[in-house]
Protein backbone atom coordinates (compact mmCIF):
# COMPACT_ATOMS: atom_id res chain seq x y z
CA UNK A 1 130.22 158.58 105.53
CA UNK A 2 130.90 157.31 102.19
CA UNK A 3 134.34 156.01 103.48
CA UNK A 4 132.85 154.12 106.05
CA UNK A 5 130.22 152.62 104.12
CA UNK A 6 132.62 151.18 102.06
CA UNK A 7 135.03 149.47 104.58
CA UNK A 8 132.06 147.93 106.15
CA UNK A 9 130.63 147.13 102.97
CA UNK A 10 134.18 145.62 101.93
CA UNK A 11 134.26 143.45 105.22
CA UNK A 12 130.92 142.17 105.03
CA UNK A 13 131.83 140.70 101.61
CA UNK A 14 135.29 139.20 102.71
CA UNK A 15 133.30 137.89 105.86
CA UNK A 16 130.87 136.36 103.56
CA UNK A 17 133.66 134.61 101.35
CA UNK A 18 135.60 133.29 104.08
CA UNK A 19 132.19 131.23 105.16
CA UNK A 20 131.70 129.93 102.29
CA UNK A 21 134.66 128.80 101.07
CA UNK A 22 135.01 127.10 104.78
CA UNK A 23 131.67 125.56 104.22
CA UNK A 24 132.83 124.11 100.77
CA UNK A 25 136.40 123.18 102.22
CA UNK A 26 134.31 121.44 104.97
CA UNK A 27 131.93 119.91 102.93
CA UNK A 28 134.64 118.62 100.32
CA UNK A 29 136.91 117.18 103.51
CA UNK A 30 134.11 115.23 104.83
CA UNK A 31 133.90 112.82 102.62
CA UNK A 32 134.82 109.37 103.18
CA UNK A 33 134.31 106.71 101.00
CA UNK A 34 136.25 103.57 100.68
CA UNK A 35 135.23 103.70 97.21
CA UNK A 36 136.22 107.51 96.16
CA UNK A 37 139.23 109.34 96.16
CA UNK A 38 140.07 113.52 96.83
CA UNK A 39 142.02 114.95 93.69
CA UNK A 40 141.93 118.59 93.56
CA UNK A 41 139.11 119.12 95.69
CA UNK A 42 137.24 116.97 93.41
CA UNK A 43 135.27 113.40 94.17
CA UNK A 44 136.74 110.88 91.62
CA UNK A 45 135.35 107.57 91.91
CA UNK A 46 136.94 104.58 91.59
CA UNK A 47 134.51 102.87 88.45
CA UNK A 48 135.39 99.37 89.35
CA UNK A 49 132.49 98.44 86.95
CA UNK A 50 134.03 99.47 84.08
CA UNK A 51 134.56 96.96 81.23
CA UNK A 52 137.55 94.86 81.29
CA UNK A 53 136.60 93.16 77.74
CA UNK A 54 138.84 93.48 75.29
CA UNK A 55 137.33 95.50 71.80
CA UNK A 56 137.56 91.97 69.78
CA UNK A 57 135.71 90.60 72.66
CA UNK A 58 133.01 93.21 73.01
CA UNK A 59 132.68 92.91 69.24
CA UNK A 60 132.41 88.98 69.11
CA UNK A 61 129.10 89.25 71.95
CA UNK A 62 127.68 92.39 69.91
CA UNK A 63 127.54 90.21 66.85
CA UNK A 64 126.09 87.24 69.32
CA UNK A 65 123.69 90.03 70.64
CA UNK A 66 122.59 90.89 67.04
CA UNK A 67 121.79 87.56 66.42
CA UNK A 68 119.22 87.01 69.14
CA UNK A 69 115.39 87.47 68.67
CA UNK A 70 114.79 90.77 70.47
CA UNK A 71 112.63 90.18 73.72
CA UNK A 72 110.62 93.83 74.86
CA UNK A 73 108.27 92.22 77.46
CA UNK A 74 106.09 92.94 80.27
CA UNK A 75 105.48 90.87 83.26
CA UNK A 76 101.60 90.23 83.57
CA UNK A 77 99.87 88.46 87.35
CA UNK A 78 98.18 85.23 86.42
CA UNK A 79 94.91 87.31 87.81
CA UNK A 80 94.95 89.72 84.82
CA UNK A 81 96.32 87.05 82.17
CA UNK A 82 93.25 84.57 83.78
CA UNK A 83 90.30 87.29 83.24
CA UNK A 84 88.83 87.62 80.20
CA UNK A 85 87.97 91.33 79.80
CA UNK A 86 91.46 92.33 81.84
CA UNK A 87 93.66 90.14 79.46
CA UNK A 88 91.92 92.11 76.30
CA UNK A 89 92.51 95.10 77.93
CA UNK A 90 95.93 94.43 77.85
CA UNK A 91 96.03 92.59 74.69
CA UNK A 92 94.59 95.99 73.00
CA UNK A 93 97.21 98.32 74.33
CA UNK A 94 100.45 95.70 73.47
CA UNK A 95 99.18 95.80 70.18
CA UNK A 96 99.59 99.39 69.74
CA UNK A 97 103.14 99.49 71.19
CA UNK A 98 106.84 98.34 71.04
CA UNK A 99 105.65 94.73 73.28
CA UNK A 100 106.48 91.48 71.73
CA UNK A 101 106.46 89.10 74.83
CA UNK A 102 104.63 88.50 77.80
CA UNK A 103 105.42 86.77 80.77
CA UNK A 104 102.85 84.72 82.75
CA UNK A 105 103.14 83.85 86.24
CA UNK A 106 102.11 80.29 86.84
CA UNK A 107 103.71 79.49 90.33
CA UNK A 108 104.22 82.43 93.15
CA UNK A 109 106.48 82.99 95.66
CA UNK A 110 103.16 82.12 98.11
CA UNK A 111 103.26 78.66 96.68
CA UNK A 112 100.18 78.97 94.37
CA UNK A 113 100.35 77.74 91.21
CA UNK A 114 97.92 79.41 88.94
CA UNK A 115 97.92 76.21 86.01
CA UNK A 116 95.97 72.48 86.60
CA UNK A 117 99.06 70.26 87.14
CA UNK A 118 99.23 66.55 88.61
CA UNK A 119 101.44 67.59 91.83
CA UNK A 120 99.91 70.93 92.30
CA UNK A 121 96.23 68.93 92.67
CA UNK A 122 97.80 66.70 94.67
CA UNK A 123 99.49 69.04 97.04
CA UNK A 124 96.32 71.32 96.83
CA UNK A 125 98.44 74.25 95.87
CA UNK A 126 96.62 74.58 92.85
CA UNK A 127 94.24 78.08 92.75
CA UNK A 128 92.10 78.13 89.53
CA UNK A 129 93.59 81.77 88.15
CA UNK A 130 94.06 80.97 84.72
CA UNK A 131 92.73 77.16 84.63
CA UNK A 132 92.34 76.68 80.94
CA UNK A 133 95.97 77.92 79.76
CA UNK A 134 95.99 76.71 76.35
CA UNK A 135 93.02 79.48 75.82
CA UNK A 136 95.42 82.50 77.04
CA UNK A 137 98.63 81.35 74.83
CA UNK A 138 96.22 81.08 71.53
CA UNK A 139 94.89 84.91 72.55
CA UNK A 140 98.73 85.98 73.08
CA UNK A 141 99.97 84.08 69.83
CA UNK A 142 96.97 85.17 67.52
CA UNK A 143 99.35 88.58 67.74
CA UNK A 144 102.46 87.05 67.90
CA UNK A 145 103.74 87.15 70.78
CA UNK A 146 106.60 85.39 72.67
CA UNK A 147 105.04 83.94 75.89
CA UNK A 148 107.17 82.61 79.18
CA UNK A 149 105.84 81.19 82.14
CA UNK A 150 107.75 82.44 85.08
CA UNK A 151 108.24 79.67 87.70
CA UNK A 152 108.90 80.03 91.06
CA UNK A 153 110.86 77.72 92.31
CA UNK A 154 112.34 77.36 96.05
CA UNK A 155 110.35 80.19 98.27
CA UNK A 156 106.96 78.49 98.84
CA UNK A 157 104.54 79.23 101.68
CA UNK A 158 102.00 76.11 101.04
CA UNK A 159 104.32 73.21 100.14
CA UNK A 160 106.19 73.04 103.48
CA UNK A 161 103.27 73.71 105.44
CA UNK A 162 101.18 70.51 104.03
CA UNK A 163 104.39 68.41 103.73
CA UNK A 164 107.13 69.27 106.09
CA UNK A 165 109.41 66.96 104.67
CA UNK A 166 109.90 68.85 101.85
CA UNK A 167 110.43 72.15 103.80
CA UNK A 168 113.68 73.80 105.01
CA UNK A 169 113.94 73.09 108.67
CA UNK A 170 114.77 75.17 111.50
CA UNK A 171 117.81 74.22 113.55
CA UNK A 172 115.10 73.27 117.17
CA UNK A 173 113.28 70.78 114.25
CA UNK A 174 110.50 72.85 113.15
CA UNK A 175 109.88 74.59 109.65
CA UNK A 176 112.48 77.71 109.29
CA UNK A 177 110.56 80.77 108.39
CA UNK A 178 112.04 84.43 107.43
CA UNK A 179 111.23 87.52 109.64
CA UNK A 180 108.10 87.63 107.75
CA UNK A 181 107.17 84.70 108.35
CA UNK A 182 107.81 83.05 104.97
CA UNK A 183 108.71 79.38 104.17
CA UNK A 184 111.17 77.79 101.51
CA UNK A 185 110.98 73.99 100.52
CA UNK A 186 114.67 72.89 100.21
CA UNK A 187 116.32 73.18 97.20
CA UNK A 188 118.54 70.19 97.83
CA UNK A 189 115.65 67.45 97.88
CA UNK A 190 114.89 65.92 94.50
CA UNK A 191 111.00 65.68 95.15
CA UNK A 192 110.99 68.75 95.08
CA UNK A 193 112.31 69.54 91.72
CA UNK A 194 110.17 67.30 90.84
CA UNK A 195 107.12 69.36 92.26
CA UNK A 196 108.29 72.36 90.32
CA UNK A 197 109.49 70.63 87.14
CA UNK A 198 105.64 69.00 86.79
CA UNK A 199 104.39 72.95 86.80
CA UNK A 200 107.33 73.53 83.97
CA UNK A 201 106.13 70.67 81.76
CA UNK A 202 102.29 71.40 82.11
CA UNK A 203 103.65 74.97 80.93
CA UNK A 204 105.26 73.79 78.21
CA UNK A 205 102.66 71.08 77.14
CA UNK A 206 100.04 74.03 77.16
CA UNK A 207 102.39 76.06 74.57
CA UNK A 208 104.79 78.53 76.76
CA UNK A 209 107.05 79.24 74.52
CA UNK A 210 109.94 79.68 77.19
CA UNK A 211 110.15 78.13 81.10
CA UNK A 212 111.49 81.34 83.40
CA UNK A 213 112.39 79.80 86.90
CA UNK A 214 112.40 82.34 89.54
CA UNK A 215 114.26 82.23 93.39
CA UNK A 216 116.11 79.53 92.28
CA UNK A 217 118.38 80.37 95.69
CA UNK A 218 118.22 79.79 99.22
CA UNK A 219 116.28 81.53 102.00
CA UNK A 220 118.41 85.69 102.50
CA UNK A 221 115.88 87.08 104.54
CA UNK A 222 115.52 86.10 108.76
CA UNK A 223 117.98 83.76 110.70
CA UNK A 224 119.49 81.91 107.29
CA UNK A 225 122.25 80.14 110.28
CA UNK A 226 119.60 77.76 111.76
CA UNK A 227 118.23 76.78 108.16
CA UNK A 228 118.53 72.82 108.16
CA UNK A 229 118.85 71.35 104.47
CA UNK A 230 118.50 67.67 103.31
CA UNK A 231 122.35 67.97 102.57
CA UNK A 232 125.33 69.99 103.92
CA UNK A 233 124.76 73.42 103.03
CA UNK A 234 127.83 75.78 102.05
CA UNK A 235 128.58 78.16 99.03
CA UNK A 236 129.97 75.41 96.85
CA UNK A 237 127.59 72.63 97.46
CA UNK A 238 124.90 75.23 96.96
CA UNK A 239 126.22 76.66 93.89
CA UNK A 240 126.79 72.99 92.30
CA UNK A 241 122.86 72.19 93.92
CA UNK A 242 121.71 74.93 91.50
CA UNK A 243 123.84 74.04 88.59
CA UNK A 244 122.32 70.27 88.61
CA UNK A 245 118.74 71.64 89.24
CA UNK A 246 119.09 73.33 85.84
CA UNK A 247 120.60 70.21 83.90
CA UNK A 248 117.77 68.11 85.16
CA UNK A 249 115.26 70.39 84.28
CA UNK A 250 116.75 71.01 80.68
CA UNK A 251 116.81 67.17 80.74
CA UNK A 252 113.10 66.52 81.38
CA UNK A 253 112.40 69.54 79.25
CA UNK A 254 114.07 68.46 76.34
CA UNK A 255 111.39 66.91 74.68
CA UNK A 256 109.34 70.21 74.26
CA UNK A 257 110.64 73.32 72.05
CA UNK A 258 111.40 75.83 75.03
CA UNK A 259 113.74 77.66 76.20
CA UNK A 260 114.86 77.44 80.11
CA UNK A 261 115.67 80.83 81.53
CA UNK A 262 116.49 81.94 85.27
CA UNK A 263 115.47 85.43 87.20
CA UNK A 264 118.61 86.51 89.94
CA UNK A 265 119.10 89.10 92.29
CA UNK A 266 120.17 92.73 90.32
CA UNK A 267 123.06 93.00 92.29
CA UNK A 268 124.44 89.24 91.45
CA UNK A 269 125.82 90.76 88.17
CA UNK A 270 128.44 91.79 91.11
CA UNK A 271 128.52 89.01 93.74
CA UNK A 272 126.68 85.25 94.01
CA UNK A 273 126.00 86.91 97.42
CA UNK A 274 126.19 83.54 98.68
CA UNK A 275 122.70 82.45 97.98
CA UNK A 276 123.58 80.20 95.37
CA UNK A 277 123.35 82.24 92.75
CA UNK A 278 126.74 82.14 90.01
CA UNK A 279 125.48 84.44 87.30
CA UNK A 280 128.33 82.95 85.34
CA UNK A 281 127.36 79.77 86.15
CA UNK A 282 123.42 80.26 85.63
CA UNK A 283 124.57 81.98 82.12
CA UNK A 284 126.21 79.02 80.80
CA UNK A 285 123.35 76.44 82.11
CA UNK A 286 120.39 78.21 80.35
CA UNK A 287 118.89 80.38 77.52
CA UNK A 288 118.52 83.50 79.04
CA UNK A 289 119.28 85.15 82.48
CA UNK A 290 116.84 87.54 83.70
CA UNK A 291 118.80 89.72 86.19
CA UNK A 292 115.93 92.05 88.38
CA UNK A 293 117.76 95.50 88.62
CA UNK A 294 115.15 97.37 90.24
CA UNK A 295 116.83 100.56 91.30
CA UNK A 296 114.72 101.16 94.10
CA UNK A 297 115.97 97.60 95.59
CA UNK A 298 119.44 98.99 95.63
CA UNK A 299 121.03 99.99 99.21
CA UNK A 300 122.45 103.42 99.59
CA UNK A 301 126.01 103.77 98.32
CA UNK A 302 125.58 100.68 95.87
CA UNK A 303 127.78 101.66 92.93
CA UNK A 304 128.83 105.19 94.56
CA UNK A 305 124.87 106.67 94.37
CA UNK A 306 123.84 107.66 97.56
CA UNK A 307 120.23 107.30 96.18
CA UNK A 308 120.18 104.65 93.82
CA UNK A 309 115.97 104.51 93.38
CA UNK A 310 116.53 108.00 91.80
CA UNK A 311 119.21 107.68 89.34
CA UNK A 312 117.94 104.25 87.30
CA UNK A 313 119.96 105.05 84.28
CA UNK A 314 123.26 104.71 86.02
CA UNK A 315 121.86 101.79 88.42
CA UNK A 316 121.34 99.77 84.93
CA UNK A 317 124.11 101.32 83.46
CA UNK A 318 126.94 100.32 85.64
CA UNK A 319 125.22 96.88 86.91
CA UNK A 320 125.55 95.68 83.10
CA UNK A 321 128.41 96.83 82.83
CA UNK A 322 129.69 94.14 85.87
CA UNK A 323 127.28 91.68 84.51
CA UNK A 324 129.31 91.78 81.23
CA UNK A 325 132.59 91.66 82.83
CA UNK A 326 131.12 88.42 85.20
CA UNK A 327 129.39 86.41 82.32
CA UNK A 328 132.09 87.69 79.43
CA UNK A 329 130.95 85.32 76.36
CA UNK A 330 127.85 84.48 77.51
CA UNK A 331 126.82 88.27 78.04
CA UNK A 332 124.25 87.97 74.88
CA UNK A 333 122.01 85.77 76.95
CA UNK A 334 121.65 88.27 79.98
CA UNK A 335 118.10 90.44 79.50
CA UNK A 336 117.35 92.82 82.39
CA UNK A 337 113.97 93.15 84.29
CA UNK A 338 113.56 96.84 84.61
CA UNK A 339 111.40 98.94 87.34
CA UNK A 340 108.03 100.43 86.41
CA UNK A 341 106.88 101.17 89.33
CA UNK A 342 107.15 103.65 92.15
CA UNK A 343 108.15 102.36 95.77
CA UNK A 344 110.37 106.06 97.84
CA UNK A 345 110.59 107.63 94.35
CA UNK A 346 107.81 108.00 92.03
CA UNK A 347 108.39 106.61 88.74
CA UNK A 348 107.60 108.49 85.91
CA UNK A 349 107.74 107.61 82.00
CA UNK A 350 111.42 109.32 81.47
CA UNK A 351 112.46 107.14 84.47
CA UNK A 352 111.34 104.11 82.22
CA UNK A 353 112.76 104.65 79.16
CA UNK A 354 116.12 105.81 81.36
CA UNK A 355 116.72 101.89 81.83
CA UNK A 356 115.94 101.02 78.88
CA UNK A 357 118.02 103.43 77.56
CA UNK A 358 121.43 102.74 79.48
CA UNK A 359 119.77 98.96 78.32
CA UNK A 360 120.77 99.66 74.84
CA UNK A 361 123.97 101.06 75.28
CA UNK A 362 125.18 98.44 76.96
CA UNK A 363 124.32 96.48 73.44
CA UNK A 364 121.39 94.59 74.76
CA UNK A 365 118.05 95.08 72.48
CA UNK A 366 115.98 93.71 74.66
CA UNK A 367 114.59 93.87 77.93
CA UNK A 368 111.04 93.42 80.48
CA UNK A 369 109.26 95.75 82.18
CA UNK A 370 107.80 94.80 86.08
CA UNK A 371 104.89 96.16 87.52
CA UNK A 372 103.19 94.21 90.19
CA UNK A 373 99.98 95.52 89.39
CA UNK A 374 100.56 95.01 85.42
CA UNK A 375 99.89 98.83 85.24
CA UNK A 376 102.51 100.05 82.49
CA UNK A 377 103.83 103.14 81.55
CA UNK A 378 102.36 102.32 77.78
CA UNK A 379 102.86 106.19 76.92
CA UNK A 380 106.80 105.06 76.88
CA UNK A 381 105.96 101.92 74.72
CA UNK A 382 104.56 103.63 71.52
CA UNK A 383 105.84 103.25 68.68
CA UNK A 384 106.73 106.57 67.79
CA UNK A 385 108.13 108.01 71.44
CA UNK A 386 110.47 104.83 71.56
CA UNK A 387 111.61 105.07 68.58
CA UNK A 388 112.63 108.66 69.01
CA UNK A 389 114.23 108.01 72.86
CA UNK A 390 115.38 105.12 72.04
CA UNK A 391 116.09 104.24 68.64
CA UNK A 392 116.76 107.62 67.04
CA UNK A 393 119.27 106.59 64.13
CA UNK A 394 115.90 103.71 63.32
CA UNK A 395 113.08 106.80 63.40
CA UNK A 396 111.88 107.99 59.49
C-alpha cells in the first residue's frame, strides 16, 4: 500500500509541475509587444525614454534648475478663490504646509472668464466669480505667495456661439463642434488673440504675478478633418501659428512684470501630436512650461505600463525623462502638473507624493498639484511628512 501511495503521490506532483511550467512557458510566449523584447524568458523593455544628455549637459540644466525660484502650487477654481469664507479656508491650510503658489483660473475651457475685462463685457462672456481680483491677490500675497492666472485660450464654448466669425468652422459652413459638443474659436485669427490677450493684461494689471495660457492647440477631440480655419491648416503652419501667438503676447505683455507660461498635453514631452503643440518650441518662447501628466489620462501600454493610472511614479518618471531629452537646455523651465485626484484608481496620499517624488529625481524642485474640486491631499503637504518623503537629506 505504501508503494502505491507513493507512485501516485510521485505522479501527481510531476503532473502538477508539468502544468505549471506550461502555464508559465505559455504565459511568457504570449507576449507581444513592439516595444519589449524575450531574453531568457524574461520581458526586457526597450527604455526609449532614457536620457540621451550628456553628464556636462545634465549638470549645466541642474545648476539652471538650482537657480530657479521653486514653484509647489495648487490649482484653485475661480469659485473657491471668488468666495470669501472658501478662499480662507484654503488660505489657512497653505499656510500650514509646503504651498508657495496658487494658480487662479480666470478664463475656462467653457468660455467664461471669471475677471471684469473690456472684451469679456463686450462679448458677455464675463460671469462675476471673482469680480474684484485685486482683493484675492492682496489675501494670497499678505502670505507670500506666487499667484498665476491660468488662461484658457483656444477651446471656448461662448465666443463662437455669439460671434461665429471668430469660431472654427465646420467643413458644410456651420460652427465645428467635438463629439461633445464643444466649440473652439480659431487660433489663426488675430481678434482673437486679442480677446484672450485683454483677459491676460486685466490679469496682470490686477497683480498676477505670472500669465499661464492653457489649450493653446487646436480642436483633438470629434471630426478634427472638416475643421475650417481662417488660414491653411497643417502641422507646420500650426506649429509657427502658436509660436507667433506667444511673441505677441510677450509683446503686449511686456510692459507688466510677469512671466508668460503655457500648459500642454503630458504626453507632448514625447510627440507635438500634431495639435500644434512643439514642447521644444513652447520651451524656448516662454517662462515656464506646464506639462499635465495626469497618469490616469495615459492610454494603456503608454511607456510599457499596461495600467498607467496605477503606477504614477513611473508615468512622471519616464515622461520627464523624454521631456528632458525633447527640450535639452531649456529643461529648467519645464514644471509638471501632477494628479490629485481619483478618476478608475483611487488616489491616495502615497500616490501624491509618488509624482512628486519621481518629480525630484528628475532634478525639478518644483511642481502643481490639480484637483478639480480644489480638494487636496494637504496630509502630503506638511511640513514635516514632505520633508521626510521627499526631502530626507533637508529633514533635522
Amino acid at each position: 500500500m505504501n508503494k502505491v501511495f507513493y507512485i501516485s503521490f510521485f505522479i501527481f506532483i510531476f503532473s502538477v509541475a508539468t502544468v505549471f511550467g506550461a502555464h508559465k512557458k505559455k504565459r511568457v510566449t504570449n507576449i507581444n509587444n513592439s516595444e519589449t523584447s524575450l531574453v531568457n524568458g524574461y520581458k526586457k523593455e526597450k527604455k526609449y525614454w532614457e536620457v540621451k544628455l550628456s553628464t556636462n549637459e545634465i549638470a549645466q540644466i541642474k545648476e539652471k534648475i538650482n537657480s530657479q525660484s521653486i514653484i509647489r502650487g495648487i490649482h484653485l477654481t475661480s469659485w473657491v478663490s471668488g468666495n470669501d469664507k472658501l478662499r480662507r479656508e484654503i488660505i489657512n491650510k497653505i499656510k500650514n504646509s509646503v504651498i508657495n503658489t496658487v494658480v487662479v483660473d480666470v478664463k475656462e475651457k467653457n468660455g467664461e472668464v471669471y475677471i471684469p475685462s473690456e472684451q469679456s463685457i463686450k462679448y458677455k462672456t464675463y460671469t462675476a466669480a471673482v469680480p474684484e481680483p485685486e482683493k484675492i491677490i492682496n489675501e494670497f500675497k499678505s502670505i507670500k505667495l506666487y499667484t498665476i492666472a491660468r488662461v484658457v485660450c483656444f477651446h471656448d464654448n461662448i465666443l463662437p456661439k455669439n460671434n461665429s466669425n471668430l469660431a472654427v468652422k465646420s467643413s458644410d459652413g456651420g460652427l465645428w463642434s467635438s463629439r461633445k459638443g464643444d466649440t473652439w474659436v480659431d487660433p489663426y485669427n488675430r481678434e482673437v488673440w486679442d480677446y484672450i490677450l485683454d483677459v491676460a493684461l486685466r490679469s496682470a494689471k490686477a497683480g498676477f504675478d505670472e500669465i499661464q495660457f492653457d489649450y493653446v492647440r487646436y480642436p483633438t477631440e470629434g471630426d478634427t478633418k472638416k475643421c475650417r480655419f481662417a488660414e491653411i491648416h497643417n502641422r507646420e503652419n500650426a506649429t509657427k501659428n502658436i509660436s507667433d501667438f506667444f511673441s505677441y503676447a510677450r509683446k503686449k505683455l511686456s510692459m507688466y512684470n510677469v512671466k508668460i507660461s503655457a500648459d500642454v498635453f503630458g504626453l507632448t514631452t514625447g510627440s507635438d501630436m500634431g495639435i500644434g503643440q512643439d514642447l521644444e518650441m513652447i520651451a524656448g518662447n516662454v517662462d515656464r512650461v506646464y506639462p499635465m501628466m495626469y497618469p490616469s489620462h495615459y492610454y494603456s501600454g503608454e511607456y510599457n505600463l499596461s495600467d498607467p493610472e496605477s503606477q504614477p511614479y513611473k508615468i512622471i518618471d519616464r515622461g520627464l525623462k523624454q521631456a528632458m531629452n525633447k527640450t535639452g537646455p531649456n529643461y529648467y523651465k519645464v514644471i509638471p502638473y501632477l494628479q490629485d485626484f481619483s478618476l478608475k484608481v483611487k488616489y491616495r496620499p502615497f500616490d501624491v507624493r509618488a509624482q512628486i517624488i519621481a518629480t525630484k529625481n528628475n532634478y525639478i524642485n518644483s511642481f502643481i498639484l490639480w484637483n478639480p474640486k480644489s480638494k487636496y491631499s494637504w496630509e502630503t503637504l506638511e511640513p514635516s511628512v514632505f520633508c521626510a518623503f521627499v526631502e530626507p537629506e533637508k529633514c533635522k
